[in-house]
PDB file of N, CA and C in Angstrom:
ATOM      1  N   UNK A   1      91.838  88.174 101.292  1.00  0.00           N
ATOM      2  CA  UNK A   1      93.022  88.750 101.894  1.00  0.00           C
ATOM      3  C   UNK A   1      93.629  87.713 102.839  1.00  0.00           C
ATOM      4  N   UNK A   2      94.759  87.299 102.887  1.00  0.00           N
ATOM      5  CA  UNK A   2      95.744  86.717 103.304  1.00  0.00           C
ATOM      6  C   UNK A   2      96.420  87.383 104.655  1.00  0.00           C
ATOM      7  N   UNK A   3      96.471  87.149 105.936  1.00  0.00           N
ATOM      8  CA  UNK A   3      96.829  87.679 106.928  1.00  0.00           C
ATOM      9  C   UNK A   3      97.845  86.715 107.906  1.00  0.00           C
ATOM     10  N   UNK A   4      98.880  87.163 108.068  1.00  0.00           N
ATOM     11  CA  UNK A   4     100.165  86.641 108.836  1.00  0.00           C
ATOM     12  C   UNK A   4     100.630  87.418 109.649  1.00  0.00           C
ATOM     13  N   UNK A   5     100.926  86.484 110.816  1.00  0.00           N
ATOM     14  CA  UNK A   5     101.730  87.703 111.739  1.00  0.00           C
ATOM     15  C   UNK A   5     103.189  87.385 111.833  1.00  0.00           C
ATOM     16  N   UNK A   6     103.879  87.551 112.137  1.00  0.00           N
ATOM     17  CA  UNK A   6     105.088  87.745 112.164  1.00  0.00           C
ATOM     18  C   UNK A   6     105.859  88.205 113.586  1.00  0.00           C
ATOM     19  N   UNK A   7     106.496  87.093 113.663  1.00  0.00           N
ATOM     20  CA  UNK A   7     107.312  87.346 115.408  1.00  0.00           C
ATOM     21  C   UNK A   7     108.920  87.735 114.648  1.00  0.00           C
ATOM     22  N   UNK A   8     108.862  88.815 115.196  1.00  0.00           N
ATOM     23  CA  UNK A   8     110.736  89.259 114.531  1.00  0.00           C
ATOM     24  C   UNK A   8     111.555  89.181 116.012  1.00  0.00           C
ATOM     25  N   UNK A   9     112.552  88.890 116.201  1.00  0.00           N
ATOM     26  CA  UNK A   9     114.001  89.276 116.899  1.00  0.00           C
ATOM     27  C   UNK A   9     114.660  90.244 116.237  1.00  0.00           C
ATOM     28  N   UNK A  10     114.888  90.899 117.474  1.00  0.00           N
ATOM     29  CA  UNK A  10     115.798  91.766 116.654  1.00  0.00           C
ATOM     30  C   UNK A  10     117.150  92.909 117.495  1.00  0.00           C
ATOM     31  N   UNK A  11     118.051  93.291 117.160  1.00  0.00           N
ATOM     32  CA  UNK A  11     119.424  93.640 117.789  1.00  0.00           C
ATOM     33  C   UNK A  11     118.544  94.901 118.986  1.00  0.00           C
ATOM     34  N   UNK A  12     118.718  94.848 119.943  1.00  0.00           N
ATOM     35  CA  UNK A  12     118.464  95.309 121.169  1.00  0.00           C
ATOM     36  C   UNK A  12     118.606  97.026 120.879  1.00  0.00           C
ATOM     37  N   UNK A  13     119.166  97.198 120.157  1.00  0.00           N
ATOM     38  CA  UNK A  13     119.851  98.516 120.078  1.00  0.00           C
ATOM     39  C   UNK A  13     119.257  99.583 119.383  1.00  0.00           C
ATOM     40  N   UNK A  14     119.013  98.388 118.389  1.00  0.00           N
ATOM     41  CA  UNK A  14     117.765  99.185 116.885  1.00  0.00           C
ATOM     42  C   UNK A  14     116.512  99.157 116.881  1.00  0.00           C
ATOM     43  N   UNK A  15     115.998  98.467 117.810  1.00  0.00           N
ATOM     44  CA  UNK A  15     114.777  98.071 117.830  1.00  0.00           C
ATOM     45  C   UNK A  15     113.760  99.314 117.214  1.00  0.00           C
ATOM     46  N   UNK A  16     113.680 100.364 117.768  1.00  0.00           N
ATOM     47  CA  UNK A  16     112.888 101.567 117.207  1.00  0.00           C
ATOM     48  C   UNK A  16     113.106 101.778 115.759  1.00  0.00           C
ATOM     49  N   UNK A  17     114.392 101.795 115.314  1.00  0.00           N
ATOM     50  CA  UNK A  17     114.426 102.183 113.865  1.00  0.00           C
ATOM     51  C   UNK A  17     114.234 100.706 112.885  1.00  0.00           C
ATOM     52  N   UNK A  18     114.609  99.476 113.622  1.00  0.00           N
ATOM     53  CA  UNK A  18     114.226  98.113 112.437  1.00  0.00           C
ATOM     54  C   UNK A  18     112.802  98.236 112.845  1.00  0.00           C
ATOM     55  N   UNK A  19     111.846  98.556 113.801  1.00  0.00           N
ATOM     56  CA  UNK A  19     110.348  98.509 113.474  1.00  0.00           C
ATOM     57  C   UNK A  19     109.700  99.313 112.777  1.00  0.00           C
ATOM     58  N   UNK A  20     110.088 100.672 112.639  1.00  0.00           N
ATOM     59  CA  UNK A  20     109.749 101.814 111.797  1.00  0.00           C
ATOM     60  C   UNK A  20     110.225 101.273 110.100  1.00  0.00           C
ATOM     61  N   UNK A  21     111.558 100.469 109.823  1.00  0.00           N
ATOM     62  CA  UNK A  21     111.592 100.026 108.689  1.00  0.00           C
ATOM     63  C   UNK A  21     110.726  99.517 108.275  1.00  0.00           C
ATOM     64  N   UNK A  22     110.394  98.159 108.969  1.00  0.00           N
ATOM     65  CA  UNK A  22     109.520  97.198 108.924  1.00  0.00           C
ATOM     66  C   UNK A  22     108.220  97.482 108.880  1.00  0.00           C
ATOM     67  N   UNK A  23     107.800  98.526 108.970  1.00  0.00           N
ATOM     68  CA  UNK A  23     106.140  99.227 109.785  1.00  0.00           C
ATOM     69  C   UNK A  23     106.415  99.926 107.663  1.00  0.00           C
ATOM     70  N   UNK A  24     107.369 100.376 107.326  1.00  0.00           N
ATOM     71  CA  UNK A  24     107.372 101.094 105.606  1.00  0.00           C
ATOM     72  C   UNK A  24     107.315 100.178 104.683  1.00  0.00           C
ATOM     73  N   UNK A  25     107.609  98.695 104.843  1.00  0.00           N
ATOM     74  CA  UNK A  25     107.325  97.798 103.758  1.00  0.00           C
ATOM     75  C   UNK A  25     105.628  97.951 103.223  1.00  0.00           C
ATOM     76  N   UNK A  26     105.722  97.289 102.190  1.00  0.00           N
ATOM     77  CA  UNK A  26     104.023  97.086 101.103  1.00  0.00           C
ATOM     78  C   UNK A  26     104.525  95.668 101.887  1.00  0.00           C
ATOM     79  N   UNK A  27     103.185  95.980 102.079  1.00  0.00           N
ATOM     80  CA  UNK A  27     102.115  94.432 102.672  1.00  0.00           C
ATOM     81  C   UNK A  27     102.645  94.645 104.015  1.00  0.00           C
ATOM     82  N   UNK A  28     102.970  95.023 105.080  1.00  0.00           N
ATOM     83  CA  UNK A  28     103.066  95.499 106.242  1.00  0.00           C
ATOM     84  C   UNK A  28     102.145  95.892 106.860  1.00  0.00           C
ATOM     85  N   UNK A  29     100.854  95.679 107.825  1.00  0.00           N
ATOM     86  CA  UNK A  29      99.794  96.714 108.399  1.00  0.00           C
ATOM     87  C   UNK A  29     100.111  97.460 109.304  1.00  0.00           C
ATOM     88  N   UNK A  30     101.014  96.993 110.370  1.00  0.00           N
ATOM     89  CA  UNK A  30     101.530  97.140 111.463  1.00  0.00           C
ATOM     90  C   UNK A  30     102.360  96.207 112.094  1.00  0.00           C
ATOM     91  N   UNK A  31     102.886  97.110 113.039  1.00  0.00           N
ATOM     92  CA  UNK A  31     104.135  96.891 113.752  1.00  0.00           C
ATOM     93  C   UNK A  31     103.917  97.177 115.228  1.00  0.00           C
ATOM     94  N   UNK A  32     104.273  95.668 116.530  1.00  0.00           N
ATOM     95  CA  UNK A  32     104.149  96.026 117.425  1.00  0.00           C
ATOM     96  C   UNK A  32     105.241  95.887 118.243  1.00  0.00           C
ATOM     97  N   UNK A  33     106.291  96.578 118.941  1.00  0.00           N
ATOM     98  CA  UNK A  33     107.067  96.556 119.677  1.00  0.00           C
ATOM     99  C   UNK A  33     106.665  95.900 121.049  1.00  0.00           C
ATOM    100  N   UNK A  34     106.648  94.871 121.593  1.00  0.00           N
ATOM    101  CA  UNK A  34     106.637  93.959 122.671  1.00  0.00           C
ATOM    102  C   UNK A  34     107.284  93.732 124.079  1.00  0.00           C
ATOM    103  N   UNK A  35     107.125  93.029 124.943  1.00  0.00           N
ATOM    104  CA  UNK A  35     107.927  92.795 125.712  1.00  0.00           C
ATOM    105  C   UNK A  35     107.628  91.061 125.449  1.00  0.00           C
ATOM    106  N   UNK A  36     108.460  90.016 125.490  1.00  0.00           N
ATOM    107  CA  UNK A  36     108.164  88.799 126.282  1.00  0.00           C
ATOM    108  C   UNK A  36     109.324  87.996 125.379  1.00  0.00           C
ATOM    109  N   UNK A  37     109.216  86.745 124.156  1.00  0.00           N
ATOM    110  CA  UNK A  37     109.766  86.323 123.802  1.00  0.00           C
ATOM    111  C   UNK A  37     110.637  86.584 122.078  1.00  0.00           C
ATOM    112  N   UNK A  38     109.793  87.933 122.021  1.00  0.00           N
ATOM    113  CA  UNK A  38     109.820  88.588 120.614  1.00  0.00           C
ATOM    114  C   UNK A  38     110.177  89.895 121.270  1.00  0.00           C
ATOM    115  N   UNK A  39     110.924  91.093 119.729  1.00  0.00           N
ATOM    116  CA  UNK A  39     110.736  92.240 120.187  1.00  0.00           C
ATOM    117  C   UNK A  39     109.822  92.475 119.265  1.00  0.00           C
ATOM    118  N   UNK A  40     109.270  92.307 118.415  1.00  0.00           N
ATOM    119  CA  UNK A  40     108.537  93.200 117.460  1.00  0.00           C
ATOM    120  C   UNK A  40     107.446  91.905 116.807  1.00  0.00           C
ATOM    121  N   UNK A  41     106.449  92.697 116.307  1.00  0.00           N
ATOM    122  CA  UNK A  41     105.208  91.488 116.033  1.00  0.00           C
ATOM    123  C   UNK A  41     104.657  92.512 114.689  1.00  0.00           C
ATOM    124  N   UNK A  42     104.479  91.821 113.521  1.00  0.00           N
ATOM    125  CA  UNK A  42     104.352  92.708 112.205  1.00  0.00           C
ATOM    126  C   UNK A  42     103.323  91.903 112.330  1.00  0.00           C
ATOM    127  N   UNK A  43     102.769  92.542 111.543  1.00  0.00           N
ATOM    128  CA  UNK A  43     101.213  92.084 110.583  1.00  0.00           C
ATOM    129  C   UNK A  43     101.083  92.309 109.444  1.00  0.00           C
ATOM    130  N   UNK A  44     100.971  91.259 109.028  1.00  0.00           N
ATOM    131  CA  UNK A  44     101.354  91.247 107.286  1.00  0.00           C
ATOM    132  C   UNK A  44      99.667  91.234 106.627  1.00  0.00           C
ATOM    133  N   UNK A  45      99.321  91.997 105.885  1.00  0.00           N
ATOM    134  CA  UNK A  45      98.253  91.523 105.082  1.00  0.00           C
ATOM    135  C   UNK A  45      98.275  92.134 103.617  1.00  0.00           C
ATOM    136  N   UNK A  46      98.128  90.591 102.887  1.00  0.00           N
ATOM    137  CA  UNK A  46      98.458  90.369 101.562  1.00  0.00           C
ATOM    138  C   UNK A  46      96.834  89.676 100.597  1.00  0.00           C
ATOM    139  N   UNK A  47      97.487  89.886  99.254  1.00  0.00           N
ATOM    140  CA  UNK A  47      96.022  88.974  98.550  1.00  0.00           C
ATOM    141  C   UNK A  47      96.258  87.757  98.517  1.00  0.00           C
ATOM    142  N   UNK A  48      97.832  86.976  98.473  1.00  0.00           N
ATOM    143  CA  UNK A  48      98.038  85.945  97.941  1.00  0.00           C
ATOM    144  C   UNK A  48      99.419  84.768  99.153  1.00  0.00           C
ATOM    145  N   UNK A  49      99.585  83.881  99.397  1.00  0.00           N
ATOM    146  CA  UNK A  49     100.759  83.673  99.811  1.00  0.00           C
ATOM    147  C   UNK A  49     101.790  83.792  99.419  1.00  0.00           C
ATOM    148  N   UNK A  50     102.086  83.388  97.835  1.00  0.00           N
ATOM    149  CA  UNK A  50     103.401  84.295  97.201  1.00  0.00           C
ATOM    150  C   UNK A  50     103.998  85.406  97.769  1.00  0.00           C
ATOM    151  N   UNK A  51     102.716  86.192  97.633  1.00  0.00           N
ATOM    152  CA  UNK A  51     103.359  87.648  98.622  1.00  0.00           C
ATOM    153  C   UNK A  51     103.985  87.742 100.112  1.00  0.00           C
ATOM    154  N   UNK A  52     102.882  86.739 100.846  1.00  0.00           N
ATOM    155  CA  UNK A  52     103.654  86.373 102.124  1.00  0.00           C
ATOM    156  C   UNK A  52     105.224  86.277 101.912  1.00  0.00           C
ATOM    157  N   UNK A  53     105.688  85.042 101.235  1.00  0.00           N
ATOM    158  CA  UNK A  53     106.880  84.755 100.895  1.00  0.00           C
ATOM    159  C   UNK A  53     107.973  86.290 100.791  1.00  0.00           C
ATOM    160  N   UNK A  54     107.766  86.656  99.941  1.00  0.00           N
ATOM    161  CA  UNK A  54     107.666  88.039  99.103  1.00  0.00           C
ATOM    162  C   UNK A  54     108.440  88.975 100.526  1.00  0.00           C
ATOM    163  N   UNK A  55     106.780  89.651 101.280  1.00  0.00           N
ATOM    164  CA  UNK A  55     106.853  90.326 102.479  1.00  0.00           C
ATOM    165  C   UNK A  55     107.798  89.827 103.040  1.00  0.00           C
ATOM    166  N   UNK A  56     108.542  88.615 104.042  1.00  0.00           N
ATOM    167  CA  UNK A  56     108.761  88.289 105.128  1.00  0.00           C
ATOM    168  C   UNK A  56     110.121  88.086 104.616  1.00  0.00           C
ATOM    169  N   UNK A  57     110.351  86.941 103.326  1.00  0.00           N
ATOM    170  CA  UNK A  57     111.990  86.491 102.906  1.00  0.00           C
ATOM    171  C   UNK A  57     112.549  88.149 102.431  1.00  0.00           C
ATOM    172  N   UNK A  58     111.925  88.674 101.293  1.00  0.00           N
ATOM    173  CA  UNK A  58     113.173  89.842 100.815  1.00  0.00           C
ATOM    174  C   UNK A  58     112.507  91.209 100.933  1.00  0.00           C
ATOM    175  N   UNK A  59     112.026  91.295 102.295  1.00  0.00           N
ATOM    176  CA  UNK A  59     111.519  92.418 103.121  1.00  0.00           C
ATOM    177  C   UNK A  59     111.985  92.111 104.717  1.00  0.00           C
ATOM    178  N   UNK A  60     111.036  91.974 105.086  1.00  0.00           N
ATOM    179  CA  UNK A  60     111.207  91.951 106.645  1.00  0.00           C
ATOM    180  C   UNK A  60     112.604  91.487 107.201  1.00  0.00           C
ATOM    181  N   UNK A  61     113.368  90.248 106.384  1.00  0.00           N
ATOM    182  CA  UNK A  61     114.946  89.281 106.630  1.00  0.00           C
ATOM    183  C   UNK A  61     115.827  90.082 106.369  1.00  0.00           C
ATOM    184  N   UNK A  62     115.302  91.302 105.019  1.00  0.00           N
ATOM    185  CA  UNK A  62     116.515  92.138 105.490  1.00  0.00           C
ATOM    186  C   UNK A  62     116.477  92.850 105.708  1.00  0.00           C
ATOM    187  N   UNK A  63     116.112  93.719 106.642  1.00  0.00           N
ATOM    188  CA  UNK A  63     115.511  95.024 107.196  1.00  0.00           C
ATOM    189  C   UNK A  63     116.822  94.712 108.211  1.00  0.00           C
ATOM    190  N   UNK A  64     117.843  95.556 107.958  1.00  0.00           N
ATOM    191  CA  UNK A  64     119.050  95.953 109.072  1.00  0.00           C
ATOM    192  C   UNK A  64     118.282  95.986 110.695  1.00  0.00           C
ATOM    193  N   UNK A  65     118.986  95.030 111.371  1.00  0.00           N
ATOM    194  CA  UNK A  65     118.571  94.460 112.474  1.00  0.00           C
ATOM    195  C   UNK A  65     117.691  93.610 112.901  1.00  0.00           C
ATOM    196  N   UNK A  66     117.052  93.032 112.219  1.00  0.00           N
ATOM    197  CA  UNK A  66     115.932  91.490 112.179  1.00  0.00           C
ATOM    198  C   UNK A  66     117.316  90.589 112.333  1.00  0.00           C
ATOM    199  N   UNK A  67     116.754  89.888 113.231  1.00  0.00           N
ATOM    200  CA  UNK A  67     118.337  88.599 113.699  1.00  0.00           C
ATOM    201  C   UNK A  67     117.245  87.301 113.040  1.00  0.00           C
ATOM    202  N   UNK A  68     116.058  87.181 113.348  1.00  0.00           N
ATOM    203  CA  UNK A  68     115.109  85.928 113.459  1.00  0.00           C
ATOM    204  C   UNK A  68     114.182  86.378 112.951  1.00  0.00           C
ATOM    205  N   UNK A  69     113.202  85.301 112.108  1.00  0.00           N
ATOM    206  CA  UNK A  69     111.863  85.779 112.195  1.00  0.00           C
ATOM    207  C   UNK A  69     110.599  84.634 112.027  1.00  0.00           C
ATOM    208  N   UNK A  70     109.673  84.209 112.505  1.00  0.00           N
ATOM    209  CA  UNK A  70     108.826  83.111 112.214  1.00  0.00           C
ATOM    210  C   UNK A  70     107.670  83.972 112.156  1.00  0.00           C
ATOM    211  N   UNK A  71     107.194  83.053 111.325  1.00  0.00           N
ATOM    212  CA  UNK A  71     105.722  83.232 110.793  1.00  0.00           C
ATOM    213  C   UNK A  71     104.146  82.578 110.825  1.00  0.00           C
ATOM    214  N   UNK A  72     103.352  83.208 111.202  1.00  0.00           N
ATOM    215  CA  UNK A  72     102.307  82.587 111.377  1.00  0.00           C
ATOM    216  C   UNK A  72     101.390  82.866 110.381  1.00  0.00           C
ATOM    217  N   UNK A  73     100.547  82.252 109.522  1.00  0.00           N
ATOM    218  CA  UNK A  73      99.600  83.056 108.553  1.00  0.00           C
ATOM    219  C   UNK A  73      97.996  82.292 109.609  1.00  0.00           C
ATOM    220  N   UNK A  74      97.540  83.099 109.322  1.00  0.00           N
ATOM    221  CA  UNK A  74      95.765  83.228 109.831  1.00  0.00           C
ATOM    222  C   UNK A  74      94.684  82.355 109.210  1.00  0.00           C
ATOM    223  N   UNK A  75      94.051  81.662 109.522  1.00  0.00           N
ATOM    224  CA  UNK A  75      93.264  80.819 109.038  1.00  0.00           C
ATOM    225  C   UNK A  75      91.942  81.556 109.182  1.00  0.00           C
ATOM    226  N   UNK A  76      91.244  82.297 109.960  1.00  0.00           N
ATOM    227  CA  UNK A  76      90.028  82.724 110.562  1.00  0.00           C
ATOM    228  C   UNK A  76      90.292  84.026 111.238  1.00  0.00           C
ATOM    229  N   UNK A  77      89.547  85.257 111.448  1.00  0.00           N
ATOM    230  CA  UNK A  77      89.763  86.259 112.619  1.00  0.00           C
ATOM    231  C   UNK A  77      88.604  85.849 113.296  1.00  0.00           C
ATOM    232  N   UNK A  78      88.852  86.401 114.595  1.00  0.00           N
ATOM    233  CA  UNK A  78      87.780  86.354 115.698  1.00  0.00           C
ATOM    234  C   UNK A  78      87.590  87.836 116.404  1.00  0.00           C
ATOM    235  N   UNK A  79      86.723  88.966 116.718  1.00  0.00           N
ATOM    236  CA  UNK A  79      86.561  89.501 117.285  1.00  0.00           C
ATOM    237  C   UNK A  79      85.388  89.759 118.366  1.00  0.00           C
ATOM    238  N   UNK A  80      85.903  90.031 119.582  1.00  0.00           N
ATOM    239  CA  UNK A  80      84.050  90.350 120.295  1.00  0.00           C
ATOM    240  C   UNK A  80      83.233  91.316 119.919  1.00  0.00           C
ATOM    241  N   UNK A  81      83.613  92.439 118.365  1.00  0.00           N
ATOM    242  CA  UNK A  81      82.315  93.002 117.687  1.00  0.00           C
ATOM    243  C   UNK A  81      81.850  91.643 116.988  1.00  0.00           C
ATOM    244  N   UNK A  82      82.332  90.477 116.566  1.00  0.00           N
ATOM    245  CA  UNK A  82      81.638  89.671 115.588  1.00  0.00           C
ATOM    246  C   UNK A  82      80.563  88.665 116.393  1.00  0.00           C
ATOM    247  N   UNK A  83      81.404  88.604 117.478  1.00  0.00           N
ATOM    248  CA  UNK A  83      80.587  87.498 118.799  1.00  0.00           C
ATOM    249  C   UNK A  83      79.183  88.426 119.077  1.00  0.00           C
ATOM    250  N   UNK A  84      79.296  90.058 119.508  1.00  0.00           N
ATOM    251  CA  UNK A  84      78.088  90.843 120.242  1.00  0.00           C
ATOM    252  C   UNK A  84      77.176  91.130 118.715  1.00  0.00           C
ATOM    253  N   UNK A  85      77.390  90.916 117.795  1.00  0.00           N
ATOM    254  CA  UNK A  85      76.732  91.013 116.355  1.00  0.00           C
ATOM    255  C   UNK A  85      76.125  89.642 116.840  1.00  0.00           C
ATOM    256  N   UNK A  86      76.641  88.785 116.556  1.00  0.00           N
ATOM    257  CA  UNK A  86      76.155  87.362 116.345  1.00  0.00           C
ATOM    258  C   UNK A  86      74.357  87.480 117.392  1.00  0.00           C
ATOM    259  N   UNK A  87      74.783  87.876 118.789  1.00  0.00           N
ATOM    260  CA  UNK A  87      73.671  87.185 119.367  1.00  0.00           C
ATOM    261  C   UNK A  87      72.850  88.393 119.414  1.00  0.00           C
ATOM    262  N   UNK A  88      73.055  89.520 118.683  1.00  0.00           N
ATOM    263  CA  UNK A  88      71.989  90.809 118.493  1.00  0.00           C
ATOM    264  C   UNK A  88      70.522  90.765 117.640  1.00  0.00           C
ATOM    265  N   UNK A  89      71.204  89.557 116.751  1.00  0.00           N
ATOM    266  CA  UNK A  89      70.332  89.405 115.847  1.00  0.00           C
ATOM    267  C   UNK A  89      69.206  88.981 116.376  1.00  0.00           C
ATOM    268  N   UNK A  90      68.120  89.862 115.520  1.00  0.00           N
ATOM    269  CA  UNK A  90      66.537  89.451 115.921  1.00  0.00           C
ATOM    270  C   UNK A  90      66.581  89.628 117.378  1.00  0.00           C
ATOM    271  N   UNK A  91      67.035  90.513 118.393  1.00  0.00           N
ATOM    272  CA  UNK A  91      66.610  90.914 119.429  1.00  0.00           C
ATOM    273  C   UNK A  91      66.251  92.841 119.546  1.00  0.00           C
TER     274      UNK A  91
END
């Protein structure tokens, strides 16, 4: 599985209804409405990068009110259940 996040801009006005669009696409996991240099932060998870492409160009770009959007895809996850697993073992 293929995992990208996605920083959207988007028109000040719509924000609730372009994230709820965006939150109904396939390959979409979630959708986070923000405060800081983004309004909205998607999470894309796919099988393939094609699909990335797919998701973000003729999904997410035109979802009425997306002004911007960059993309990050995931190389590794990290969580502190995987870290408190790690040093459990054999204790």
């Amino acid at each position: 599985m293929i995992n990208a996040i996605v920083l959207i801009d988007a028109e000040a006005h719509r924000i609730p209804e372009t994230a709820q669009a965006v939150a109904d696409l396939a390959g979409v996991d979630k959708v986070y409405s923000c405060a800081g240099d983004v309004d909205l932060v998607a999470l894309v998870r796919v099988r393939d990068h094609e699909q990335i492409a797919e998701v973000v160009t003729r999904g997410i770009n035109k979802v009425e009110g997306v002004t911007k959007t960059v993309t990050h895809i995931a190389f590794q996850s990290y969580s502190s259940a995987d870290v408190d697993a790690g040093f459990s073992i054999g204790s």
